[in-house]
N, C-alpha and C. Protein backbone atom coordinates (compact mmCIF):
# COMPACT_ATOMS: atom_id res chain seq x y z
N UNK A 1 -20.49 -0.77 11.46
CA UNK A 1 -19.75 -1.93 11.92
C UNK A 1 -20.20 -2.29 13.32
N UNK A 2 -20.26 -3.71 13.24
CA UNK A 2 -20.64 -3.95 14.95
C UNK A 2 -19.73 -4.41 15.73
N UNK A 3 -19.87 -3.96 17.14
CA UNK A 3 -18.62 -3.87 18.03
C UNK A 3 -17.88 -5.72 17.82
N UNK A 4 -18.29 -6.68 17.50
CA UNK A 4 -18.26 -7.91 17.17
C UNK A 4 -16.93 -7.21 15.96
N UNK A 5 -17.17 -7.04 14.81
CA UNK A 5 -16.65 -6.88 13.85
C UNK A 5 -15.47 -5.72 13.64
N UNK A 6 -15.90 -4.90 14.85
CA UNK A 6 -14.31 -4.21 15.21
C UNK A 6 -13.25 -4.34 16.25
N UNK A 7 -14.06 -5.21 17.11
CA UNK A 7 -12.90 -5.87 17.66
C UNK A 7 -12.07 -7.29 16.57
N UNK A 8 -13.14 -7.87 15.72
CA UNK A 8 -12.06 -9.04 15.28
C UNK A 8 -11.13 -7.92 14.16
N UNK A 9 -11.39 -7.10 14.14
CA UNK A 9 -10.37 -6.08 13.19
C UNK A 9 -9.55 -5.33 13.73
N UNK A 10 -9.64 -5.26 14.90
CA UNK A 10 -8.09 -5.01 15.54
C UNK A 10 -7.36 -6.01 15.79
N UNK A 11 -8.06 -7.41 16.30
CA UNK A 11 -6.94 -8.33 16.60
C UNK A 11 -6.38 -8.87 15.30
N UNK A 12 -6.52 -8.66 13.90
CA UNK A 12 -6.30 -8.71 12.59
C UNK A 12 -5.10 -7.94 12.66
N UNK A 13 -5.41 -6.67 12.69
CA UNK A 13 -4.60 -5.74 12.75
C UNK A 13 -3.42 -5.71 13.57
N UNK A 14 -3.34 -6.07 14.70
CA UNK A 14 -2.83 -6.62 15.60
C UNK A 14 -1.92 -8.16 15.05
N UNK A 15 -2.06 -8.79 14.88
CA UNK A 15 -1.37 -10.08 14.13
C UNK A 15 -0.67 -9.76 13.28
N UNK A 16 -1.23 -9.11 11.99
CA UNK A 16 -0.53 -8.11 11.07
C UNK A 16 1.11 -7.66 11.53
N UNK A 17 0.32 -6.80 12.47
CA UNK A 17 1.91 -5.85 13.32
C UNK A 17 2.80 -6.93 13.59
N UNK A 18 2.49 -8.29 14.57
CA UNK A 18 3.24 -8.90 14.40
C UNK A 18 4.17 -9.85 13.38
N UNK A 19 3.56 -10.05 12.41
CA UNK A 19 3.69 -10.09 11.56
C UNK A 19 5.00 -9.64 10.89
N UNK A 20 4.69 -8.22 10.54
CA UNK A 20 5.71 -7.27 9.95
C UNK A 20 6.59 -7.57 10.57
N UNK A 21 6.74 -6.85 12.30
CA UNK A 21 7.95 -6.99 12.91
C UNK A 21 8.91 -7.92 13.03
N UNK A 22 8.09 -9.19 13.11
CA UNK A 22 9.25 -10.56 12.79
C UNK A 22 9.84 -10.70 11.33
N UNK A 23 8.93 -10.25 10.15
CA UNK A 23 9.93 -10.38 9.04
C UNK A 23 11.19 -9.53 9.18
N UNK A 24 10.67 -7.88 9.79
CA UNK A 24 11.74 -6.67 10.01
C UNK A 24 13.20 -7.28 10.36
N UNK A 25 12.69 -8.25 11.94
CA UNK A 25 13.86 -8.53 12.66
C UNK A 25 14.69 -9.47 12.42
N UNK A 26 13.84 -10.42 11.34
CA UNK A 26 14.51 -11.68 11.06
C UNK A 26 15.79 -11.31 9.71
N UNK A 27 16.80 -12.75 11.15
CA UNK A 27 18.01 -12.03 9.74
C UNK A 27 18.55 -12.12 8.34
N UNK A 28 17.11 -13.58 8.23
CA UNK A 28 17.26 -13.99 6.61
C UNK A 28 16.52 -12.64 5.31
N UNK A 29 16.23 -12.29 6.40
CA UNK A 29 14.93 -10.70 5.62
C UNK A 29 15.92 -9.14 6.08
N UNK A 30 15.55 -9.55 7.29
CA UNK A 30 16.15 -8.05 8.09
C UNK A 30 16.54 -6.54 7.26
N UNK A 31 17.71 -6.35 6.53
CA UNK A 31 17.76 -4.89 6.21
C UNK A 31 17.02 -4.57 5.16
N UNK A 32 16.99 -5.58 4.05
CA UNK A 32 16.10 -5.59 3.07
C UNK A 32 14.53 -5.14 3.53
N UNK A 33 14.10 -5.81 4.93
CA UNK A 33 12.80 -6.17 4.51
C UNK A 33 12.64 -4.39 5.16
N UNK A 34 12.95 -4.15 6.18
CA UNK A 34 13.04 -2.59 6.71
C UNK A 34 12.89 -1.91 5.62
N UNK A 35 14.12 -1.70 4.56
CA UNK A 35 14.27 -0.85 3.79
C UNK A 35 13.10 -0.38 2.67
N UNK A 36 12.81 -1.98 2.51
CA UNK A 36 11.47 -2.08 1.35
C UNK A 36 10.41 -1.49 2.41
N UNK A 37 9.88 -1.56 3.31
CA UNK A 37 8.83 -1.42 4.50
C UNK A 37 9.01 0.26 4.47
N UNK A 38 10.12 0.79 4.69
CA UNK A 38 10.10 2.37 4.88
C UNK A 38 9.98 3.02 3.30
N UNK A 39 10.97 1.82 2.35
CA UNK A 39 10.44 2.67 1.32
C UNK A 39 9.12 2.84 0.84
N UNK A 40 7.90 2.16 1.18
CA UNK A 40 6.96 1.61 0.49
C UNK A 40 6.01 2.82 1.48
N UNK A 41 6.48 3.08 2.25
CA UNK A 41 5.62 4.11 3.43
C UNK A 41 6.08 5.36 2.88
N UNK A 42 6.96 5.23 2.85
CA UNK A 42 7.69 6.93 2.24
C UNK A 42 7.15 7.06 0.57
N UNK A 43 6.90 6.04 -0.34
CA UNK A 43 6.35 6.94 -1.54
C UNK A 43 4.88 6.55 -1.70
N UNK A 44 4.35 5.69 -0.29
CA UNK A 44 2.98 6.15 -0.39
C UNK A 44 2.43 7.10 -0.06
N UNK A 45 3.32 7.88 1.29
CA UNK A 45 3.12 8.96 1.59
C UNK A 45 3.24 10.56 0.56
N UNK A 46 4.27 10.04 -0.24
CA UNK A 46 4.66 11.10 -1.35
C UNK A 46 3.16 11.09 -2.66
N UNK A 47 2.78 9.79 -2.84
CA UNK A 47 2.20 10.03 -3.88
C UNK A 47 0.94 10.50 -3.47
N UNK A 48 0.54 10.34 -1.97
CA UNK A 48 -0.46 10.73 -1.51
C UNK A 48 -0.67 12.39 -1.71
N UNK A 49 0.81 13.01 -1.39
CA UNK A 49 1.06 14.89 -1.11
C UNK A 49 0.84 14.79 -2.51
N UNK A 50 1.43 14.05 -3.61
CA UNK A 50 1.83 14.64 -4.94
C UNK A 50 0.30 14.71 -5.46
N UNK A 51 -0.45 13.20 -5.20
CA UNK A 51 -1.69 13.38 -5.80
C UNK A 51 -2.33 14.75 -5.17
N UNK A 52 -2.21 15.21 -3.82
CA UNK A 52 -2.99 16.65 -3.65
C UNK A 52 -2.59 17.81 -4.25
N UNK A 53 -1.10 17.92 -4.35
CA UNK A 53 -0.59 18.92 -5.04
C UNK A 53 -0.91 18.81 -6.79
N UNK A 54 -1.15 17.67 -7.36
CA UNK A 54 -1.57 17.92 -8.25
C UNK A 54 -3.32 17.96 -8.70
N UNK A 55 -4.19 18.15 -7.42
CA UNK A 55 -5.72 18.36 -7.63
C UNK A 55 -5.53 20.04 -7.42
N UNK A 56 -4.33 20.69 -7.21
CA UNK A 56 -4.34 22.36 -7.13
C UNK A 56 -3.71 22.73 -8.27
N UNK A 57 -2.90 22.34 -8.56
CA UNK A 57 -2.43 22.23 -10.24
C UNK A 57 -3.39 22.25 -10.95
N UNK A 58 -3.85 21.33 -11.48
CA UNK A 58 -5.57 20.72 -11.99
C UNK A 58 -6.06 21.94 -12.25
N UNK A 59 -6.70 22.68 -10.82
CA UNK A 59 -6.96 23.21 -10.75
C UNK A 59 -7.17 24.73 -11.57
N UNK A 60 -5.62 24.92 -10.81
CA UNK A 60 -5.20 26.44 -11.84
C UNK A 60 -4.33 26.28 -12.72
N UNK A 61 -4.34 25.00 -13.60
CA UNK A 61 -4.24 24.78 -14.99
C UNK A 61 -5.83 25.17 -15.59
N UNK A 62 -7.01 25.05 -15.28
CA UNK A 62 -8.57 24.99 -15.49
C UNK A 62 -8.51 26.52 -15.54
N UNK A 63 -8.07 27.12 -13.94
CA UNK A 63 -8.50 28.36 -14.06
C UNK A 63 -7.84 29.84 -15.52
N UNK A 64 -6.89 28.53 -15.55
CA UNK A 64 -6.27 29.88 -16.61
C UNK A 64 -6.76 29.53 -18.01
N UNK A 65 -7.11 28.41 -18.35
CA UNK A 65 -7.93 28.19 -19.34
C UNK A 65 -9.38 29.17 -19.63
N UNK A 66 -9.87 29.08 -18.32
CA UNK A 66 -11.41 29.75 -18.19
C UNK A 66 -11.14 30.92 -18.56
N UNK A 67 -9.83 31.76 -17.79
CA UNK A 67 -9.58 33.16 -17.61
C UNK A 67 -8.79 33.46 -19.12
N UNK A 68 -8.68 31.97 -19.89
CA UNK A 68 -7.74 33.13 -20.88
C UNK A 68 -6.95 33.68 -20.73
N UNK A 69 -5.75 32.52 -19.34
CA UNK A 69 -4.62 33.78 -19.46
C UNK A 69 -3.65 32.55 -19.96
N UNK A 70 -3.02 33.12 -21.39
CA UNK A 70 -1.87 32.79 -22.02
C UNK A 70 -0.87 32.08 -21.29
N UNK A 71 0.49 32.82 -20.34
CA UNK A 71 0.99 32.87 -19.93
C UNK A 71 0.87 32.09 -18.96
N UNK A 72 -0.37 32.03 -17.71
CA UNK A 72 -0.76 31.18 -16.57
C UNK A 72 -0.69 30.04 -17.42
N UNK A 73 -1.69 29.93 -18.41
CA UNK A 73 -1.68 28.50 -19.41
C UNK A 73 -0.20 27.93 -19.15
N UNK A 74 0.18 28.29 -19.99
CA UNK A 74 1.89 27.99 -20.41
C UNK A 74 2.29 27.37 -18.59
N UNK A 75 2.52 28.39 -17.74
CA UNK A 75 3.14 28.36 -16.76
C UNK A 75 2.44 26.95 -15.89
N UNK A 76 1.23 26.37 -15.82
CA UNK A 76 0.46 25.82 -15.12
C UNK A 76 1.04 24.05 -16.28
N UNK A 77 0.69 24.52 -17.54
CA UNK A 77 1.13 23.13 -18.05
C UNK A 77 2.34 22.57 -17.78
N UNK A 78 3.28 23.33 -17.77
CA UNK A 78 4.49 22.98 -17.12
C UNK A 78 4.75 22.25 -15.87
N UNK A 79 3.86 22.75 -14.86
CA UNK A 79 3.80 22.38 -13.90
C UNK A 79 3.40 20.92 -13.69
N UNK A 80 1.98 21.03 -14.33
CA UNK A 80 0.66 19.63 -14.63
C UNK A 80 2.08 18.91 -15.10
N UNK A 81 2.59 19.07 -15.75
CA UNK A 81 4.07 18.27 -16.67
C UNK A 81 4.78 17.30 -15.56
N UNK A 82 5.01 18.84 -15.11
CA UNK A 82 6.36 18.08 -13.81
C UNK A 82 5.40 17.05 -12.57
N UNK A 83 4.48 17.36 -12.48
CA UNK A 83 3.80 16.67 -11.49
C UNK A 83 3.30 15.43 -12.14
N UNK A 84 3.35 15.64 -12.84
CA UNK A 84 2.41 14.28 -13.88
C UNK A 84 4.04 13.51 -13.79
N UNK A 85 4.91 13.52 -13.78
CA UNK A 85 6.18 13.14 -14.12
C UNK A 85 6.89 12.46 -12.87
N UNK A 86 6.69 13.42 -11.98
CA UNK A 86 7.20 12.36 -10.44
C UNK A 86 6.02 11.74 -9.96
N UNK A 87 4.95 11.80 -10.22
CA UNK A 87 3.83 10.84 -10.07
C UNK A 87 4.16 9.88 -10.63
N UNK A 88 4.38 9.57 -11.57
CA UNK A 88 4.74 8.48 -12.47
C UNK A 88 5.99 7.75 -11.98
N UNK A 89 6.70 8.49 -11.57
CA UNK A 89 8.06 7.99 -11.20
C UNK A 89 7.75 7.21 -9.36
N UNK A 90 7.07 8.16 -8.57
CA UNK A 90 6.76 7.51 -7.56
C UNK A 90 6.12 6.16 -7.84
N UNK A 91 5.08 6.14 -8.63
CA UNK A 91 4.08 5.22 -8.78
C UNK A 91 4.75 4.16 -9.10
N UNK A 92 5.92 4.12 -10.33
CA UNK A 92 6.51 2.88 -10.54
C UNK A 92 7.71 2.37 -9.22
N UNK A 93 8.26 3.22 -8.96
CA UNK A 93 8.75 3.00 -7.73
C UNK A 93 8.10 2.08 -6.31
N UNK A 94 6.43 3.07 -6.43
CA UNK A 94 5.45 2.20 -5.35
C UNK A 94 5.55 0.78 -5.98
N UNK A 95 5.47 0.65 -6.65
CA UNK A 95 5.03 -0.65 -7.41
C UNK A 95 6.00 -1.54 -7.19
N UNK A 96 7.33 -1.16 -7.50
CA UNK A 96 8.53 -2.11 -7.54
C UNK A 96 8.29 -2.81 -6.12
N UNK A 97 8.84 -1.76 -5.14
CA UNK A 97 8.42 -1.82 -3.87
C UNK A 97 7.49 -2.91 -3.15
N UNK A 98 6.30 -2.73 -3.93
CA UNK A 98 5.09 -3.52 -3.28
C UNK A 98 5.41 -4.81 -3.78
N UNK A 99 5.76 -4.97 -4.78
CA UNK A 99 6.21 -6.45 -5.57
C UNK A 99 7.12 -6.90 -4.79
N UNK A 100 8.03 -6.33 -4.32
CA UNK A 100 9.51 -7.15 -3.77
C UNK A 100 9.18 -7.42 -2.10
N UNK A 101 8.78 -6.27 -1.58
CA UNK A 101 8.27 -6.66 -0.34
C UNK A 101 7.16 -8.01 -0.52
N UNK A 102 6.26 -8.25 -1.07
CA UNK A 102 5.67 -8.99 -1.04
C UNK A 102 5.97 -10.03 -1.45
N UNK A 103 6.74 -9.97 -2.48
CA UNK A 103 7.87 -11.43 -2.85
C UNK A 103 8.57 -11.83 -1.50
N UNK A 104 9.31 -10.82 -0.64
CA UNK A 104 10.26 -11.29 0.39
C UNK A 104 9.35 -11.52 1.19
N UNK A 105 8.18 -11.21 1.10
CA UNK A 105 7.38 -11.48 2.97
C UNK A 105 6.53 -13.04 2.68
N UNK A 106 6.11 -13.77 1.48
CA UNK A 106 6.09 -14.70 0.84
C UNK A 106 7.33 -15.27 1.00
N UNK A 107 8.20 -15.53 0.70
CA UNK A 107 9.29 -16.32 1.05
C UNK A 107 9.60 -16.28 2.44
N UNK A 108 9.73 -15.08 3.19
CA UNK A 108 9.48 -15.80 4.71
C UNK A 108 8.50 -16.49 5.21
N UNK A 109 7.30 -16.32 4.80
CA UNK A 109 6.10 -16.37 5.40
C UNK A 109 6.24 -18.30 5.09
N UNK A 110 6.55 -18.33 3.74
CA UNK A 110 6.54 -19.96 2.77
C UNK A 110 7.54 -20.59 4.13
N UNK A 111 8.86 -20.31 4.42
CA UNK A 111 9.51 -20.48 5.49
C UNK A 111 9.57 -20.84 6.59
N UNK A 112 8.70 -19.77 6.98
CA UNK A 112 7.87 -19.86 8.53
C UNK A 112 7.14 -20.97 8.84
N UNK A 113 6.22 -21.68 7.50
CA UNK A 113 5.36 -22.24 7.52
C UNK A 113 5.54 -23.22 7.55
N UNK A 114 6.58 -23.50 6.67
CA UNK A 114 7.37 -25.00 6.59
C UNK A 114 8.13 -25.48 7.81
N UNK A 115 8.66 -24.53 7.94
CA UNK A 115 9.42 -24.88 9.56
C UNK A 115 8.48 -25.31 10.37
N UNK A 116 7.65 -24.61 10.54
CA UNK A 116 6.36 -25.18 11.63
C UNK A 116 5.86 -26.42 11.42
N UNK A 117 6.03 -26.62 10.32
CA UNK A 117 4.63 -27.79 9.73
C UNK A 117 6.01 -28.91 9.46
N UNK A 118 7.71 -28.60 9.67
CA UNK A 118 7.53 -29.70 9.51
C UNK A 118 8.57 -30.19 11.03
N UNK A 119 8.85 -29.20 11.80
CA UNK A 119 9.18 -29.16 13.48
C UNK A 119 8.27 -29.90 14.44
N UNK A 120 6.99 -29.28 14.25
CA UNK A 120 5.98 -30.31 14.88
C UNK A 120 5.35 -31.64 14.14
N UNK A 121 6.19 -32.01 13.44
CA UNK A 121 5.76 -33.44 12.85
C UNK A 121 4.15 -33.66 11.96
N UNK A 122 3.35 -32.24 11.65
CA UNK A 122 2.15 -32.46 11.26
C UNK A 122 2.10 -33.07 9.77
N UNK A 123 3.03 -32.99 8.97
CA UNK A 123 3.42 -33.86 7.89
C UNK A 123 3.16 -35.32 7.76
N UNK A 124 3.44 -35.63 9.10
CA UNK A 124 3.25 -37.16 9.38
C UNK A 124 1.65 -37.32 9.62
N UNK A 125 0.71 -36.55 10.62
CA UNK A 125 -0.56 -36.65 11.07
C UNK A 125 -1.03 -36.51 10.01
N UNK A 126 -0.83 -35.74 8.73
CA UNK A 126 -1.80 -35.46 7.92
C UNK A 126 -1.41 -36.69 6.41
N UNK A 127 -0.28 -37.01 6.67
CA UNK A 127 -0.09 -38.24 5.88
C UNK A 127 -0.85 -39.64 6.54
N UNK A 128 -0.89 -39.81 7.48
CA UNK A 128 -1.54 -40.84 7.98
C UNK A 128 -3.24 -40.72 8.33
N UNK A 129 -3.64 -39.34 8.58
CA UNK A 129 -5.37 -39.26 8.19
C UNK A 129 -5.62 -38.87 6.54
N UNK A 130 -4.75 -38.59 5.91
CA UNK A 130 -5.05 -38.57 4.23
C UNK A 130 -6.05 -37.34 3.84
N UNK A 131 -5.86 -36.30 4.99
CA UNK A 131 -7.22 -35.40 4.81
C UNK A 131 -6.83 -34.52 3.84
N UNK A 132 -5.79 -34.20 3.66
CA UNK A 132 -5.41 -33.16 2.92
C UNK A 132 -4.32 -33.51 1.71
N UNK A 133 -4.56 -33.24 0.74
CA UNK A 133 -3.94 -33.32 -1.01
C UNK A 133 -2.74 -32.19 -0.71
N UNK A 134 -1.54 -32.81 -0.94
CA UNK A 134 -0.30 -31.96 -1.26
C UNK A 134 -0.57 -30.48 -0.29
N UNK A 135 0.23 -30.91 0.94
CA UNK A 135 -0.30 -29.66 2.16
C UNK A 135 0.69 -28.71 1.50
N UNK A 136 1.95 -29.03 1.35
CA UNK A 136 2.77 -28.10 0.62
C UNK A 136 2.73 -27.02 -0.53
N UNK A 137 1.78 -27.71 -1.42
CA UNK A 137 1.39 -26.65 -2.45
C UNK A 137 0.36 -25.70 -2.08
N UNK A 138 -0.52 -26.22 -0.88
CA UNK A 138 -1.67 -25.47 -0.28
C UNK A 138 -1.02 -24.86 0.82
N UNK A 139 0.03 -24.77 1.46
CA UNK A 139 0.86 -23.90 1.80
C UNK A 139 0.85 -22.74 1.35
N UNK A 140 1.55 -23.19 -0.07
CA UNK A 140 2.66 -22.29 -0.84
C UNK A 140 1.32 -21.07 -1.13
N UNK A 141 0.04 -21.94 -2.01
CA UNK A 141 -0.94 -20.85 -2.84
C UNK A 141 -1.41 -20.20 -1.54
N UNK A 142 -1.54 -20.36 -0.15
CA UNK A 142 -2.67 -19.58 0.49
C UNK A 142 -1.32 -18.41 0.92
N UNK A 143 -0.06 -18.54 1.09
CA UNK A 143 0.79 -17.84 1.82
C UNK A 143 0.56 -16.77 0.45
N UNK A 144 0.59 -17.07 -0.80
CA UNK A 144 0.37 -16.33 -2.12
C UNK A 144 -0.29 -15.31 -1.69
N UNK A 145 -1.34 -15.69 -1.81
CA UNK A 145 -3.00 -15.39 -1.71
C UNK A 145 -2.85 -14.32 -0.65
N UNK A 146 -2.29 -14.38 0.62
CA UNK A 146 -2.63 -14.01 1.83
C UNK A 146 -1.31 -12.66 1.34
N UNK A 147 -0.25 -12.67 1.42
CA UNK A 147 0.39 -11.97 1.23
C UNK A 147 0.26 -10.89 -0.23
N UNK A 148 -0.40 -11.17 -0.92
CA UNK A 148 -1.19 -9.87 -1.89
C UNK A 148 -2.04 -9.86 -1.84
N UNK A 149 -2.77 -9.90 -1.06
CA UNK A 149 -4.24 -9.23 -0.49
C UNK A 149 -4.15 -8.56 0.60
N UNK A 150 -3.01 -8.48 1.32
CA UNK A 150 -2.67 -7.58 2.60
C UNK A 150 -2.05 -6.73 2.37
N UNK A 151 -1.26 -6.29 1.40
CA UNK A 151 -0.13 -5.44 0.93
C UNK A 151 -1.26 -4.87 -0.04
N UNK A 152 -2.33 -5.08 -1.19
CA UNK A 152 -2.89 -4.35 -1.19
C UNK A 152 -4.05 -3.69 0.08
N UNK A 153 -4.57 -4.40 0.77
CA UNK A 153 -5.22 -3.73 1.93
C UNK A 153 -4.59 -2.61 2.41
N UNK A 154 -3.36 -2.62 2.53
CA UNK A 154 -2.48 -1.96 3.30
C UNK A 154 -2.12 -0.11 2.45
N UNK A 155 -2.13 -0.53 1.25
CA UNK A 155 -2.20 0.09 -0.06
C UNK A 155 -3.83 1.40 0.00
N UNK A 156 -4.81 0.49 0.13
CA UNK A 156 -5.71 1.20 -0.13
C UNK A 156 -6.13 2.56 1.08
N UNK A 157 -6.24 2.05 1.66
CA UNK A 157 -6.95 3.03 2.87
C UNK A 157 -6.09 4.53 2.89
N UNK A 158 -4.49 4.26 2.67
CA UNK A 158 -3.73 5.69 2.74
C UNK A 158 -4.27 6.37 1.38
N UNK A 159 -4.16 6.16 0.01
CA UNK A 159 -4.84 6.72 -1.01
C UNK A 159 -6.10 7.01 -0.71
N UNK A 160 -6.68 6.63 -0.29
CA UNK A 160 -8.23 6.87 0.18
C UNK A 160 -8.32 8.37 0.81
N UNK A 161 -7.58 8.24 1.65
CA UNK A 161 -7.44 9.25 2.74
C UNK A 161 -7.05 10.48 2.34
N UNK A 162 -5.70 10.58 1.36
CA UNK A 162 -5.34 11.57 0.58
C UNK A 162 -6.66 12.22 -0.21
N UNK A 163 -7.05 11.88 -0.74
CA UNK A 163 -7.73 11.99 -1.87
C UNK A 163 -9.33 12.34 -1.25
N UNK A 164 -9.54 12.09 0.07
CA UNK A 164 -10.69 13.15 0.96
C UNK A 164 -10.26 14.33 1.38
N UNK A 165 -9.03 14.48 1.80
CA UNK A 165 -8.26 15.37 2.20
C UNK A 165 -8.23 16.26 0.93
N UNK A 166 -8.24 16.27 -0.14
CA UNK A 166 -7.88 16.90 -1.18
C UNK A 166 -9.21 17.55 -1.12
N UNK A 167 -10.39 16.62 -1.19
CA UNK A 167 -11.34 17.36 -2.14
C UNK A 167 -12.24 17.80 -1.35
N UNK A 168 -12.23 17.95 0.32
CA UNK A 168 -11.84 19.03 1.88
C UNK A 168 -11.35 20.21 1.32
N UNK A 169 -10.47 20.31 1.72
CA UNK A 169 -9.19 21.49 1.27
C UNK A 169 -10.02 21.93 -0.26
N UNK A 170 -10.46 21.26 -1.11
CA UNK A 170 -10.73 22.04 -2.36
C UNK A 170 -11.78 22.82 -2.29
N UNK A 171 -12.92 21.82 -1.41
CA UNK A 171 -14.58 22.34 -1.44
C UNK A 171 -14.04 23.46 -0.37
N UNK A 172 -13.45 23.67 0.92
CA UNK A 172 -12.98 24.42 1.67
C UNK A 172 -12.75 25.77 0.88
N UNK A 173 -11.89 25.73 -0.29
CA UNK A 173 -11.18 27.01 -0.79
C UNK A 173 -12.18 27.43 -1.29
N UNK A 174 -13.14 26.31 -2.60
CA UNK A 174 -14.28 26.98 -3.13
C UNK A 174 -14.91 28.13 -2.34
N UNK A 175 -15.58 27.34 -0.86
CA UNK A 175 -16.62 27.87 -0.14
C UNK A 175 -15.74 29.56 0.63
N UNK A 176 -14.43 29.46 0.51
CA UNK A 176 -13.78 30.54 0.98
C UNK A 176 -14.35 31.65 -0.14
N UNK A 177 -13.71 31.23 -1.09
CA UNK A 177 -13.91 32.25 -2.24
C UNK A 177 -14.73 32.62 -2.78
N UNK A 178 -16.21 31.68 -2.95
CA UNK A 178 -17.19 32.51 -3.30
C UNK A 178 -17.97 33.27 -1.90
N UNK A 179 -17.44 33.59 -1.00
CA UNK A 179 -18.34 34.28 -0.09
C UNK A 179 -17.46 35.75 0.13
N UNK A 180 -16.74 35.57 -0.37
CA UNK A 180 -15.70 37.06 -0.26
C UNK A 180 -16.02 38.16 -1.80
């Protein structure tokens, strides 16, 4: 990346923050939008631990297969079970989450926009230069557009991260164990 291209990605990032915080504080959004915001951090963070806890599962579900042990079998599928099970449950949870936040930050955002566009009178400038076809619906689709493509952005990079961390910690244990 060139220093050009990481500075315009902090001040991105930066806008963003602001962003959030005014939906947080605003009182047509406010407890809702918090609540969805912490929940959506809290089971990305969970599915992140769960996805690692279940690459050690994985794991010594494999190893007792290899080893032929009965019992580990049994005991490990159970496990793979239960983990496979609040994964699932987080995941639809993440999901709800990401949908509603992004529904509510779209309806502020649709809000925000309108107020602006129609406080400073640009309704009128752009009706009288004719430059632009129905500003309102081109409103509505880019606030769309813009608001699920950031919520997934926002989405990706923490899974990412988990999931190096995992397979660290895994190659880590390997390299422990075969040198002993």
């Amino acid at each position: 990346m060139t220093h050009a291209s990481i500075a315009e990605l902090r001040e991105a990032v930066g806008h963003l923050r602001i962003m959030i915080r005014h939906v947080a504080v605003d009182p047509r959004m406010g407890s809702r939008a918090r609540l969805l915001i912490i929940g959506l951090v809290s089971l990305m963070l969970a599915i992140n631990g769960l996805n690692v806890i279940n690459s050690y599962v994985g794991r010594d579900f494999m190893t007792a297969i290899a080893d032929h042990d009965r019992s580990g079998f049994t005991k490990e599928a159970l496990r793979l079970i239960g983990v496979f099970a609040l994964l699932t449950f987080a995941s639809v949870m993440s999901r709800f989450c990401e949908e509603s936040m992004g529904l509510l930050w779209r309806k502020w955002m649709t809000w925000r926009l309108f107020e602006l566009y129609a406080d400073h009178q640009v309704f009128l400038r752009l009706d009288q230069t004719g430059s632009v076809e129905n500003p309102d619906q081109r409103i509505a689709e880019d606030v769309r557009n813009f608001t699920t493509t950031t919520i997934s952005f926002i989405h990706g990079p923490t899974s990412t991260a988990s999931r190096r961390k995992a397979r660290w910690s895994s190659s880590r244990a390997r390299v422990g164990t075969s040198s002993t």
